[in-house]
Protein backbone atom coordinates (compact mmCIF):
# COMPACT_ATOMS: atom_id res chain seq x y z
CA UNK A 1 -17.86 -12.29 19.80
CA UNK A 2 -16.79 -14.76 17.25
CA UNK A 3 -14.41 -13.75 14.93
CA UNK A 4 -13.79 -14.95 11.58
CA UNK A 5 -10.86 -15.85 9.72
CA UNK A 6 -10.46 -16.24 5.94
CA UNK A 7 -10.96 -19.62 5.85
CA UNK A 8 -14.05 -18.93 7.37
CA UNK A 9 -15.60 -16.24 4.89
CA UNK A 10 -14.08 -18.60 2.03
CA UNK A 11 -16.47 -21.89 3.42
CA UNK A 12 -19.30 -19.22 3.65
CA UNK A 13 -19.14 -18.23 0.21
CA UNK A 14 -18.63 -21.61 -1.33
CA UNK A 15 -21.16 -23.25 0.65
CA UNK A 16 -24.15 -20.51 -0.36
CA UNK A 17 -22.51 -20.50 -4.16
CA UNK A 18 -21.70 -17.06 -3.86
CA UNK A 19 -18.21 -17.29 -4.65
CA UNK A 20 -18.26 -14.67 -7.15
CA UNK A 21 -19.40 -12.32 -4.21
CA UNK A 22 -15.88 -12.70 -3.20
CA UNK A 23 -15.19 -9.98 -5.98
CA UNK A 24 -17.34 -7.39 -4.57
CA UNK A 25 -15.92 -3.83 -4.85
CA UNK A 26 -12.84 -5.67 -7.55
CA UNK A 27 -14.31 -2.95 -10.43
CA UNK A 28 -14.34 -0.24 -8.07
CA UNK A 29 -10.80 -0.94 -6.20
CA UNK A 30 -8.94 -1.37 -9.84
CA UNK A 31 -10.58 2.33 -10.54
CA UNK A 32 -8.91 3.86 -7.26
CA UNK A 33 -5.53 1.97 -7.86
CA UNK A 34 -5.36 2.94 -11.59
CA UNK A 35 -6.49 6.69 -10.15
CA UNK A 36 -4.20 6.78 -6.90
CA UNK A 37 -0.71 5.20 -8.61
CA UNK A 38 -1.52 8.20 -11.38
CA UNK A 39 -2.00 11.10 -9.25
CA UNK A 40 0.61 9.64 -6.63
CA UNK A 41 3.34 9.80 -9.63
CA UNK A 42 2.09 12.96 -10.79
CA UNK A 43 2.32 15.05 -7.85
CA UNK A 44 5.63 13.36 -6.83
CA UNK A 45 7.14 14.10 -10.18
CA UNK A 46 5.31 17.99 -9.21
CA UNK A 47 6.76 17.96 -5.94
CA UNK A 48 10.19 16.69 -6.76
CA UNK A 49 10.46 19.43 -9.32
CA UNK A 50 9.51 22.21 -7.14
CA UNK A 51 12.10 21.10 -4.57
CA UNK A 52 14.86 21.11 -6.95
CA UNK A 53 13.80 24.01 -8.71
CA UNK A 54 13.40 26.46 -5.21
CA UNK A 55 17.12 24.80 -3.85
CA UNK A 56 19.02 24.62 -6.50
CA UNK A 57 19.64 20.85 -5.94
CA UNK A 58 20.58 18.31 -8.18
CA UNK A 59 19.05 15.37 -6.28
CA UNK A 60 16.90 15.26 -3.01
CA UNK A 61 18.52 14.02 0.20
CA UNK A 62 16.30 11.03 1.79
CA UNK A 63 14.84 13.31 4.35
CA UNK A 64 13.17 15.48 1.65
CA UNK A 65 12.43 12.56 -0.49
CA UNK A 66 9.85 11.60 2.53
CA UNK A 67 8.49 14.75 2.53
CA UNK A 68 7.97 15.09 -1.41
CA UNK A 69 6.29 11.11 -1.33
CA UNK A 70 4.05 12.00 1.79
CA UNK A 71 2.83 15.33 0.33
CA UNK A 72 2.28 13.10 -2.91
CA UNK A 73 0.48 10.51 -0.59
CA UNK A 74 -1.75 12.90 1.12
CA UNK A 75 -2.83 14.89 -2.34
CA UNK A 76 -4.08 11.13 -3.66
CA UNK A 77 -5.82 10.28 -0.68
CA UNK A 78 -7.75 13.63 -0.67
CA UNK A 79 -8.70 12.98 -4.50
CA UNK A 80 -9.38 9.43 -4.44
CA UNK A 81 -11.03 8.87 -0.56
CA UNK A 82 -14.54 8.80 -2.29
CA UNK A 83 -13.57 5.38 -4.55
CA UNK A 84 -11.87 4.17 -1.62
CA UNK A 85 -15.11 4.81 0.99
CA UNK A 86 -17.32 3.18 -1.91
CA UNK A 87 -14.75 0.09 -2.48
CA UNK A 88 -14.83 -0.69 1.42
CA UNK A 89 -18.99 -0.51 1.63
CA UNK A 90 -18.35 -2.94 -1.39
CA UNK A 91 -16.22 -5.38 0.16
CA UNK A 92 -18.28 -5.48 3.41
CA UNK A 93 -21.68 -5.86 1.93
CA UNK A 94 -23.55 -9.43 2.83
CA UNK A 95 -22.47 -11.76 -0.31
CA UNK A 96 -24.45 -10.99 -3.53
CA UNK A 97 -25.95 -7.32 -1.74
CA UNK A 98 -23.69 -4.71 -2.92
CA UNK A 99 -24.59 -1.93 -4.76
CA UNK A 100 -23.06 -0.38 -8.23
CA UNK A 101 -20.45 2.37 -7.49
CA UNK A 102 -23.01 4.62 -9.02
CA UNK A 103 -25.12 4.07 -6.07
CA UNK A 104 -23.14 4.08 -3.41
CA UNK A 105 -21.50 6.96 -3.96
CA UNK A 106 -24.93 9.01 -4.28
CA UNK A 107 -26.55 7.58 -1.56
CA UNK A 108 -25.18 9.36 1.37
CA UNK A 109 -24.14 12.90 2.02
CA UNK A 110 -21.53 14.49 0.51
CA UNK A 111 -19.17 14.33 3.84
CA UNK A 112 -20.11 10.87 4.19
CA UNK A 113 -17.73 9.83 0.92
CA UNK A 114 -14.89 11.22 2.72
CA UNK A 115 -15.24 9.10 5.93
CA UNK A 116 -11.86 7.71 7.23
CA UNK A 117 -9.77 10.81 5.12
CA UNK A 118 -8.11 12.02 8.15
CA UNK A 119 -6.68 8.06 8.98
CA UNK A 120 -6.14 7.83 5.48
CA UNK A 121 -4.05 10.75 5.75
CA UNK A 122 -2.37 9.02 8.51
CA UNK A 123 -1.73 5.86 6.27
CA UNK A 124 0.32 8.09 4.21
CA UNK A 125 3.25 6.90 6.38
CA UNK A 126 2.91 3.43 5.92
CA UNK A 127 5.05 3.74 2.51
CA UNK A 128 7.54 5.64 4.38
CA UNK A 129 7.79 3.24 7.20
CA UNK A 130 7.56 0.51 4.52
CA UNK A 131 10.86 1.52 2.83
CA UNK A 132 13.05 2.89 5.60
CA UNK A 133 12.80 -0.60 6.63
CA UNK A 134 13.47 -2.09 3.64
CA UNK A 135 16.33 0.29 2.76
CA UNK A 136 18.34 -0.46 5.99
CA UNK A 137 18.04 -3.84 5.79
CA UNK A 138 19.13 -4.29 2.18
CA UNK A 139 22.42 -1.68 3.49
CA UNK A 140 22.79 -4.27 6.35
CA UNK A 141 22.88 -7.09 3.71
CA UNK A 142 25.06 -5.59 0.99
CA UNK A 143 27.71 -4.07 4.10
CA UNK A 144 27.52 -7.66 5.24
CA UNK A 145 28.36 -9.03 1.53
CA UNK A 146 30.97 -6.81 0.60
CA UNK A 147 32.96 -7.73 4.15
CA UNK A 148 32.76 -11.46 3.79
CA UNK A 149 33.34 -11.24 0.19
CA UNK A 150 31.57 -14.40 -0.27
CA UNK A 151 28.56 -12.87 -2.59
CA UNK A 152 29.25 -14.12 -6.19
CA UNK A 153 26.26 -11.27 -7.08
CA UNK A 154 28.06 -8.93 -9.92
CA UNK A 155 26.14 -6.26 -8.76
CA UNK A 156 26.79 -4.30 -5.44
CA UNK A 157 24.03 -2.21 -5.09
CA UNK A 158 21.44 -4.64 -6.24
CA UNK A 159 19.81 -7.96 -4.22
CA UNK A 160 19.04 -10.80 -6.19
CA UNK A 161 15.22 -11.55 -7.38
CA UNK A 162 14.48 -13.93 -4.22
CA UNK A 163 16.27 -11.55 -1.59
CA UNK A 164 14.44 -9.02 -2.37
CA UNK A 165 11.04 -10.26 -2.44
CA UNK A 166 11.56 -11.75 1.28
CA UNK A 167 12.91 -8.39 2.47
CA UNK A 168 10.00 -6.95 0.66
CA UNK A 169 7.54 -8.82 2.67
CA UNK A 170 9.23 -8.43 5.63
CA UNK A 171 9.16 -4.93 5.46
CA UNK A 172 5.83 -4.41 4.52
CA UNK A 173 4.76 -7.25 6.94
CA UNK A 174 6.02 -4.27 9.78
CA UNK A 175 4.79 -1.38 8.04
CA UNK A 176 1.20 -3.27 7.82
CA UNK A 177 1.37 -4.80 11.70
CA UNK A 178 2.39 -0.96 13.05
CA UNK A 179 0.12 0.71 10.96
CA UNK A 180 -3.15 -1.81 11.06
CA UNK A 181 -5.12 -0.45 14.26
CA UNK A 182 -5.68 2.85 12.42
CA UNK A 183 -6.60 0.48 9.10
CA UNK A 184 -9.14 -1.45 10.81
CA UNK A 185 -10.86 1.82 12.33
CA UNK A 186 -11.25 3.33 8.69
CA UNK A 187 -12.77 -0.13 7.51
CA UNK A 188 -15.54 -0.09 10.50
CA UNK A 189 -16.03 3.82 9.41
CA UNK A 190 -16.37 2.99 6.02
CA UNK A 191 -18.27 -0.43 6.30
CA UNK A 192 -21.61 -0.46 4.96
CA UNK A 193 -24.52 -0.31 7.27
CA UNK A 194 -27.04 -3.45 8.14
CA UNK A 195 -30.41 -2.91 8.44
CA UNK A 196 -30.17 -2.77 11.96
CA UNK A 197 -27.49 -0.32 12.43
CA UNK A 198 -29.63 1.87 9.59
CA UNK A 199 -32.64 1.66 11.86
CA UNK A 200 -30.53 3.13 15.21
CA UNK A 201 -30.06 6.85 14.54
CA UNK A 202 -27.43 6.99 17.01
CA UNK A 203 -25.52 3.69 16.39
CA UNK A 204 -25.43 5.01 12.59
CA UNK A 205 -23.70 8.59 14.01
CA UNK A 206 -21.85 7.13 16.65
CA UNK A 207 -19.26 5.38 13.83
CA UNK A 208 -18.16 8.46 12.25
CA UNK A 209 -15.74 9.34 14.87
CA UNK A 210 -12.27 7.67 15.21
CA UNK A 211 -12.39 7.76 19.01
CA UNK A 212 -15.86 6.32 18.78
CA UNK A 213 -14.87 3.38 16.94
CA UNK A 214 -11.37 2.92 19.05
CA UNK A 215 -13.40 3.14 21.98
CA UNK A 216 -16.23 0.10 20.41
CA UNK A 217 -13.64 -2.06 19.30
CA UNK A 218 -12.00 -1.97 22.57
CA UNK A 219 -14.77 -2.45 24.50
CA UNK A 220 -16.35 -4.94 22.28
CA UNK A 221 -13.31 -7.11 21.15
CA UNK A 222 -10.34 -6.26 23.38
CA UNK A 223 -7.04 -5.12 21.80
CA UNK A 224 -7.10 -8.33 19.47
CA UNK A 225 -10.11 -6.48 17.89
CA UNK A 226 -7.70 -3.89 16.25
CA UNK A 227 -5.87 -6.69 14.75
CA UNK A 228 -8.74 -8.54 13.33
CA UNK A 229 -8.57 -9.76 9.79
CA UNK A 230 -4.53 -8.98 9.63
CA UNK A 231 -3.33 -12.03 7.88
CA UNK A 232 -5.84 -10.70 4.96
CA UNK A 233 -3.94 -7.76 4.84
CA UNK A 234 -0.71 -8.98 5.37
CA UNK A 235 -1.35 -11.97 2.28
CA UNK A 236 -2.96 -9.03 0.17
CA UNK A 237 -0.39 -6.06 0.26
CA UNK A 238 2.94 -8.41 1.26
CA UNK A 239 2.54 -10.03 -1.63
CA UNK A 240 1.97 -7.21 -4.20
CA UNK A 241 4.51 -4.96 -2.48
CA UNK A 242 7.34 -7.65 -2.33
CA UNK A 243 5.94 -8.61 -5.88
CA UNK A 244 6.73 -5.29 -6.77
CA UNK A 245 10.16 -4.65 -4.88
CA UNK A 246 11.59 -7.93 -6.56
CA UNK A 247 10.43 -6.77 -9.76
CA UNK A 248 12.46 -3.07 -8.63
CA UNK A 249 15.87 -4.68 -7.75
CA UNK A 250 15.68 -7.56 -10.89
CA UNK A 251 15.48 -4.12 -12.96
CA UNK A 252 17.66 -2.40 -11.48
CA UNK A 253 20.39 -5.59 -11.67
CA UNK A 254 19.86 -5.80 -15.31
CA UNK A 255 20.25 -2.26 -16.04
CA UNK A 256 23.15 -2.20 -14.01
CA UNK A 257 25.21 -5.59 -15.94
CA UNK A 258 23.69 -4.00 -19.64
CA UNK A 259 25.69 -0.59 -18.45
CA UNK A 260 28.75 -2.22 -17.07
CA UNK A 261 28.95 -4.45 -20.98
CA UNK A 262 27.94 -1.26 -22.66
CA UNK A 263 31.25 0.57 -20.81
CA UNK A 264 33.67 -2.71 -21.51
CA UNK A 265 31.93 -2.72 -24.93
CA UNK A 266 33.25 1.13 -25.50
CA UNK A 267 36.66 0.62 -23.63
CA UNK A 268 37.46 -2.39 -26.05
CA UNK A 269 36.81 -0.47 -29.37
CA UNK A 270 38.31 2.59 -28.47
CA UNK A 271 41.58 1.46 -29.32
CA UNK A 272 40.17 -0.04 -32.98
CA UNK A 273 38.84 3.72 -33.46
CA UNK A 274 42.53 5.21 -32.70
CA UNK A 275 44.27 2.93 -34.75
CA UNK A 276 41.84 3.79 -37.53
C-alpha cells in the first residue's frame, strides 16, 4: 500500500490548484479549539475549586492536579467530540469535496457524531504525559544549574525563551509518539467515507469499532500503519505546544525579575519613609 507523506499531499494539491483545499475543516477546527480551551479552563477552574473547598487545602499536590486536568479533559471531549468528528471528515475529504459543518454534522446518526469519544477520552492523558515530562526535565536542568553554578539566568525557577521551547517539543514529541496509535485509529473512525466504502454496508459498520480498525491497520499496513502521517502531527502540535510553553516560562521570567525590582524597589525606600 503506498503511503503518503506530506510532501506528497502538498505536490497533489499544488499540481490540481487546489491548494486552498489544504484548509479544509480550518473554520470548523478554530470552532472546537476556541470551544475546548473554554470549557477545559472552566471546568478546571470548577474542579480545582471543589477540591480545595471539600479538603480544606490551600493548593493541590501534583497528584490531584492530574486528576482535576483529566476530569477537565474528559468533560471537553464529551462536549466538543461532535466538532471534532466533523473537523476530521473535513480534513480527509478528496480536495475541493468537503461539506459545510452544517452538513456534516446532520448527515449521519446521532451516535455517529460521537465516533472515536471513548479514544478521545483516552487522549485525555496525552497532556498529562506531556507535562510530567516536561516538568522533570526542566527539575533535571535547573538541579543541574544551580550545582555547577555556571547559569548567569537571574531566575531559578524559570528556563530561558529557547530552553524551553526545545524541552517543549521534546516533550510533546513523546507524549505525541506514545500516544499516536490510538490517534490514528480515531482519524480512520472519523474519516469520511468514499463512495465505495458508502456502497459496502459492512465495510461502512465494520470501522466503528476500535478493535476493528486496530485489527485493519495491522493487517493492511503492518505496525508502521499506526504511525502513519506522524511527522504531521508531530510539526502541527510540537510546534504550538512548545510555542506555547516558551511563551509560559518567558512570562513567568518576567514576572518573576518585575517582583524581585518591585521588593528592592520597597526595601530601598523604606528607610526614606522612616526618616520622614
Amino acid at each position: 500500500m503506498f503511503c503518503r507523506n506530506i510532501s506528497d499531499v502538498l505536490w497533489e494539491a499544488i499540481r490540481n490548484g487546489q491548494v486552498l483545499s489544504l484548509y479544509q475543516g480550518l473554520g470548523t477546527k478554530n470552532l472546537q479549539s476556541v470551544i475546548q480551551q473554554f470549557v477545559y479552563f472552566y471546568g478546571y477552574s470548577f474542579f480545582k475549586r471543589v477540591y480545595l473547598k471539600k479538603t480544606g487545602a490551600k493548593s493541590m499536590a501534583t497528584k490531584a492536579n492530574l486528576i482535576v486536568a483529566a476530569a477537565a479533559g474528559c468533560c471537553t471531549a464529551v462536549l466538543t467530540q461532535p466538532l471534532d468528528t466533523a473537523s476530521s471528515k473535513m480534513q480527509t475529504s478528496e480536495f475541493g469535496k468537503s461539506k459545510g459543518l452544517w452538513k456534516t454534522l446532520t448527515e449521519g446518526s446521532w451516535s455517529d457524531a460521537f465516533d472515536g469519544l471513548g479514544i478521545s477520552l483516552l487522549l485525555t492523558t496525552n497532556p498529562s504525559i506531556q507535562y510530567t515530562v516536561f516538568d522533570q526535565l526542566k527539575n533535571r536542568l535547573l538541579k543541574s544549574r544551580l550545582t555547577n553554578k555556571t547559569d548567569s539566568n537571574p531566575s531559578p525557577e524559570a528556563l530561558s525563551a529557547s530552553t524551553a521551547f526545545l524541552l517543549g517539543a521534546l516533550s510533546k514529541t513523546i507524549a505525541t509518539c506514545l500516544t499516536y496509535p490510538a490517534i490514528r485509529c480515531k482519524i480512520v473512525i472519523q474519516a469520511a467515507e468514499s463512495e465505495a466504502d458508502k456502497s459496502s454496508e459492512n465495510k461502512s459498520k465494520a470501522k466503528k469499532t476500535i478493535s476493528r480498525v486496530a485489527y485493519n491497520i495491522w493487517r493492511n499496513e503492518g505496525i508502521p500503519g499506526f504511525f502513519k502521517g506522524l511527522e504531521a502531527q508531530i510539526l502541527k502540535t510540537v510546534l504550538s505546544s512548545a510555542l506555547l510553553l516558551m511563551i509560559k516560562e518567558k512570562i513567568t521570567k518576567t514576572t518573576w525579575v518585575v517582583m524581585l525590582a518591585l521588593r528592592r524597589y520597597l526595601l530601598a525606600s523604606r528607610p526614606k519613609l522612616k526618616s520622614a
